[in-house]
Protein backbone atom coordinates (compact mmCIF):
# COMPACT_ATOMS: atom_id res chain seq x y z
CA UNK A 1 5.31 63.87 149.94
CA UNK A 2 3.61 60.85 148.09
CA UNK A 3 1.48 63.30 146.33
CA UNK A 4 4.20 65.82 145.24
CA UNK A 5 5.88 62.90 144.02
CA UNK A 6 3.13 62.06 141.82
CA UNK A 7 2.15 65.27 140.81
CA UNK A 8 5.84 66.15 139.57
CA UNK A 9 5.77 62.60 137.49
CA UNK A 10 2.30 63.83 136.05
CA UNK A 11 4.33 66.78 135.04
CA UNK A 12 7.19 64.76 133.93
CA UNK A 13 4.63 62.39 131.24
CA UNK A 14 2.86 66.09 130.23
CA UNK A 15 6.04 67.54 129.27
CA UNK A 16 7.43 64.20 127.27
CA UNK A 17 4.01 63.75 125.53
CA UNK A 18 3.96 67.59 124.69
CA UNK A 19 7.60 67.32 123.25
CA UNK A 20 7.11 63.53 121.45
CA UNK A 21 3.92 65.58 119.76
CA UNK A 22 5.61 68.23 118.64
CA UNK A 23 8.36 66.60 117.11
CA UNK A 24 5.76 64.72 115.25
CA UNK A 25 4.72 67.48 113.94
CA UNK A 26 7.47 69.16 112.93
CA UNK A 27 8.87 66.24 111.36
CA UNK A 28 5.42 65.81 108.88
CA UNK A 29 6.02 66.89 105.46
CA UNK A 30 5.63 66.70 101.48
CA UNK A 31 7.54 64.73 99.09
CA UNK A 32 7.91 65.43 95.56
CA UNK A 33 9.14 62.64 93.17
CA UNK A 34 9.20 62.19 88.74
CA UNK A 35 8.55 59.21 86.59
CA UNK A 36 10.89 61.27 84.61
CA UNK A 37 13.17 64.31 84.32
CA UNK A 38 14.62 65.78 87.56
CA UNK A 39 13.10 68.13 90.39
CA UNK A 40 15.89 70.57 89.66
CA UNK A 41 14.06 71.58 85.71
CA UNK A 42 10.62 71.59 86.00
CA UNK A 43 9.11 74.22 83.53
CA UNK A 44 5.29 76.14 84.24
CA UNK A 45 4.00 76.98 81.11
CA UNK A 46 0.65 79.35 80.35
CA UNK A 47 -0.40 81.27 76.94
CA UNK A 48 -2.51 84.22 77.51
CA UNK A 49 -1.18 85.11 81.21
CA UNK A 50 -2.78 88.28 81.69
CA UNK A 51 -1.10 91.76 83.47
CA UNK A 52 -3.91 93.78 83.58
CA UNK A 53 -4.01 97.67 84.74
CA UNK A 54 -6.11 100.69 84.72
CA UNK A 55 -4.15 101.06 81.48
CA UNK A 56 -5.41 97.97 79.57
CA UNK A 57 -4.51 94.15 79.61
CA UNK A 58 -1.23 93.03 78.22
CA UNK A 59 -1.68 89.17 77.77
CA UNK A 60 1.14 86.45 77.23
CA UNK A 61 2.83 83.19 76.80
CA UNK A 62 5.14 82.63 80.02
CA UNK A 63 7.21 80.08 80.40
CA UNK A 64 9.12 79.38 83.90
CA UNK A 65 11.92 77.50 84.67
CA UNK A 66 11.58 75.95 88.53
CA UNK A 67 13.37 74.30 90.67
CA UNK A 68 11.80 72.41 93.81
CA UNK A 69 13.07 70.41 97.00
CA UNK A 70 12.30 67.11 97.15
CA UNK A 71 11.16 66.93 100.65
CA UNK A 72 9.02 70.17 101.78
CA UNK A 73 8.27 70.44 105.51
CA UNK A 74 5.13 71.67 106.72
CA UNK A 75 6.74 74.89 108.14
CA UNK A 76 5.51 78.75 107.10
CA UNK A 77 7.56 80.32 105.14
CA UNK A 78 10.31 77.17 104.36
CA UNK A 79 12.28 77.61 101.33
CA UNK A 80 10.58 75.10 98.82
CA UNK A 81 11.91 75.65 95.41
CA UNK A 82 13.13 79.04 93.07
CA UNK A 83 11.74 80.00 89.76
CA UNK A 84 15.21 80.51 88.14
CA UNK A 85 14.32 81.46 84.89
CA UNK A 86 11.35 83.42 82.99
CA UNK A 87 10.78 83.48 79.29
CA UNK A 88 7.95 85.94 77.77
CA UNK A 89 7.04 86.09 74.14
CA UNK A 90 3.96 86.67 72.13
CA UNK A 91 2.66 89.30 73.92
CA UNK A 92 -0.27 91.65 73.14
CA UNK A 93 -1.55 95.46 73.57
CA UNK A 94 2.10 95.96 75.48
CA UNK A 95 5.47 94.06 76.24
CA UNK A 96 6.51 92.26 79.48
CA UNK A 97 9.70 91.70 80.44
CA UNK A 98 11.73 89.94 83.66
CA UNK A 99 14.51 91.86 85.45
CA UNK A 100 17.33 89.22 85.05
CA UNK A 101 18.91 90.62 88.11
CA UNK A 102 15.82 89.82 90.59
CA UNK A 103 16.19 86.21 89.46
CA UNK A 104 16.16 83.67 91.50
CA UNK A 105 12.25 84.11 92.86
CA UNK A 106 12.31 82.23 95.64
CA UNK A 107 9.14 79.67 96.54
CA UNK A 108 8.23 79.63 100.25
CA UNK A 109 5.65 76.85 101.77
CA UNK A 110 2.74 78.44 102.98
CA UNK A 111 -0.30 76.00 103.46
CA UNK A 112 -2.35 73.10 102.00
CA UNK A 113 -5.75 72.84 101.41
CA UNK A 114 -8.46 70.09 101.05
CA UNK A 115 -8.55 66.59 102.95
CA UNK A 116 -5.76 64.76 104.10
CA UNK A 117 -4.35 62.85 102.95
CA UNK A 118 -5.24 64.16 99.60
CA UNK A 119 -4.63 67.70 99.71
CA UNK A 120 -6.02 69.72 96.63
CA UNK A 121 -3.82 72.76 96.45
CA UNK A 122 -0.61 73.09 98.14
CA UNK A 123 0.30 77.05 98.80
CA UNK A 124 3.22 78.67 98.15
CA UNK A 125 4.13 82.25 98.63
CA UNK A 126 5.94 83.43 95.63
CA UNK A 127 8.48 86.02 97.01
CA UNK A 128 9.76 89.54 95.14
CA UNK A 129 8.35 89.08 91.98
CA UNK A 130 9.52 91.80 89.39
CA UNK A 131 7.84 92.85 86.27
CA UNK A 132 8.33 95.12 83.82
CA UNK A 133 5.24 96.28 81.86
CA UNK A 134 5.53 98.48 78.46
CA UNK A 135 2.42 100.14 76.90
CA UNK A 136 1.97 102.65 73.96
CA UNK A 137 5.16 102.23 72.69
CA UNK A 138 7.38 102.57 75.25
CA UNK A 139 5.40 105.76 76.85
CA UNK A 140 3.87 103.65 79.67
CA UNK A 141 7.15 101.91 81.35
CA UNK A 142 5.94 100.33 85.03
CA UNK A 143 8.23 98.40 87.48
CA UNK A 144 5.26 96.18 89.57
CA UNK A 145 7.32 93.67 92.52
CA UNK A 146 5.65 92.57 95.38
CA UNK A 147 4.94 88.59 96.89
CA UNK A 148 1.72 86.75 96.35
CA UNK A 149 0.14 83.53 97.05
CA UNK A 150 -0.12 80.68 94.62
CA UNK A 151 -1.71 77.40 94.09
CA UNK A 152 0.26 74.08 93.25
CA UNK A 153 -2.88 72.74 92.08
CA UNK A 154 -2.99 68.69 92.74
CA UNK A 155 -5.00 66.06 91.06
CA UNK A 156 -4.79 62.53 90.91
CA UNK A 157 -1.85 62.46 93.73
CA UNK A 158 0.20 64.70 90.93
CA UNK A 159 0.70 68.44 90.88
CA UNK A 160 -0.33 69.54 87.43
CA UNK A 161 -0.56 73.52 87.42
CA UNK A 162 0.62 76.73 89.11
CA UNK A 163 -2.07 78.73 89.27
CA UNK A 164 -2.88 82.87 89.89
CA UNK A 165 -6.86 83.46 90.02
CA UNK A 166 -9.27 83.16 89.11
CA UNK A 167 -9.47 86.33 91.02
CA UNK A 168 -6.02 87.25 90.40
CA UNK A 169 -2.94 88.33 92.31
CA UNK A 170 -2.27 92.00 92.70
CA UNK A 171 1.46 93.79 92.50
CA UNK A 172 2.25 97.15 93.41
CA UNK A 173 4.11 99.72 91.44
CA UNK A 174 7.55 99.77 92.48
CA UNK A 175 9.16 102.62 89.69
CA UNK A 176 7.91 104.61 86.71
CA UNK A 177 10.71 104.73 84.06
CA UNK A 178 8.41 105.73 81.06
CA UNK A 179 7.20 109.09 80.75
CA UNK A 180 3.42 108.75 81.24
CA UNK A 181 2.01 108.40 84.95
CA UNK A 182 1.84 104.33 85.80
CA UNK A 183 -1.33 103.11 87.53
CA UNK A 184 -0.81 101.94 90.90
CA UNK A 185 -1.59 98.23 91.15
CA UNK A 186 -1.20 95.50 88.10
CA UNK A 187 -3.32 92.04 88.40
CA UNK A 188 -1.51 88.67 87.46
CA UNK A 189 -3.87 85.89 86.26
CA UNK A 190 -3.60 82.56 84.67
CA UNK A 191 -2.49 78.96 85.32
CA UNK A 192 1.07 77.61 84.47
CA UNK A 193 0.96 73.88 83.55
CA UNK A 194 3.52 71.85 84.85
CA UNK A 195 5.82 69.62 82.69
CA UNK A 196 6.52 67.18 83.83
CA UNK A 197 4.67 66.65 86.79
CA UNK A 198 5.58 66.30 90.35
CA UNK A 199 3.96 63.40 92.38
CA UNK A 200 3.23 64.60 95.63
CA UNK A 201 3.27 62.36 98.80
CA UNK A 202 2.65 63.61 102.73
CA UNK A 203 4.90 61.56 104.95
CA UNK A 204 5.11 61.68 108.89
């Protein structure tokens, strides 16, 4: 009996350690704080952000309006922020344009990597992006949507770009609305510098 006793209170410890750890863990997380401006208008800002196809490489200035949570927890696929807003101009070889009505992207927590507790690069997966891509004067019209993972690229304890690459991100075609045949795939690359910039801090 003494023994059942003690093996069932062995049991007993197990199970509360088990559930104390896990709470632990759950509860771990990422804080975002400004010196300035709010969390809710944060802009991501490249020139040259290349969409490059079979077709050629349309390159241009983007400029994205985001939105992110102040406190992040370590969980897959947590909602972490939205990209609200999209401006494109200055393109090149082609135009690029944002389907208003797929707006809000939303920005789901994916990973971190480096050393705690100074991570490098926290990942997010950027979910139903939608681009429209015009070549040759309108003859080349491709829909490319799809989700891909990007960097929140962190140094000195801030986070100071959004980056795609430098092997790029690939899309799929989702419609042809031009009359010549679309190519399959289209390749997002650049970084998107953050203004201002979010100081990141893990907390338990």
């Amino acid at each position: 009996m003494s023994c059942t006793r003690a093996g069932l209170a062995g049991l007993v410890v197990i199970v509360v350690l088990a559930l104390a750890g896990g709470t632990a863990t759950a509860g771990r997380g990422i804080e975002l704080n400004l010196e300035r401006g709010e969390l809710g208008r944060l802009s991501a800002i490249a020139r040259g952000f290349s969409f490059t196809t079979s077709s050629g490489v349309v390159a241009c200035d983007i400029t994205r309006t985001i939105t992110l949570h102040r406190m992040i927890p370590k969980t897959v696929g947590v909602l972490a922020g939205l990209v609200t807003r999209v401006q494109v101009s200055n393109c090149t070889n082609g135009t690029v344009r944002v389907l208003t009505e797929s707006l809000p992207w939303h920005l789901q927590y994916n990973s971190f990597s480096g050393t705690l507790p100074n991570p490098g690069v926290i990942n997010f997966r950027a979910v139903n992006l939608s681009w429209l891509v015009e070549q040759m004067s309108g003859l080349i019209q491709c829909l490319y949507s799809g989700t891909v993972l990007v960097g929140g690229v962190i140094r000195g304890g801030v986070m100071v770009e959004i980056r795609y690459g430098p092997e790029g991100l690939t899309l799929r075609l989702s419609r042809s609305l031009g009359i010549l045949p679309c190519p399959e795939t289209m390749e997002l690359r650049g970084d998107l510098r953050m203004e201002p910039t979010p100081i990141i801090r893990l907390v338990s």
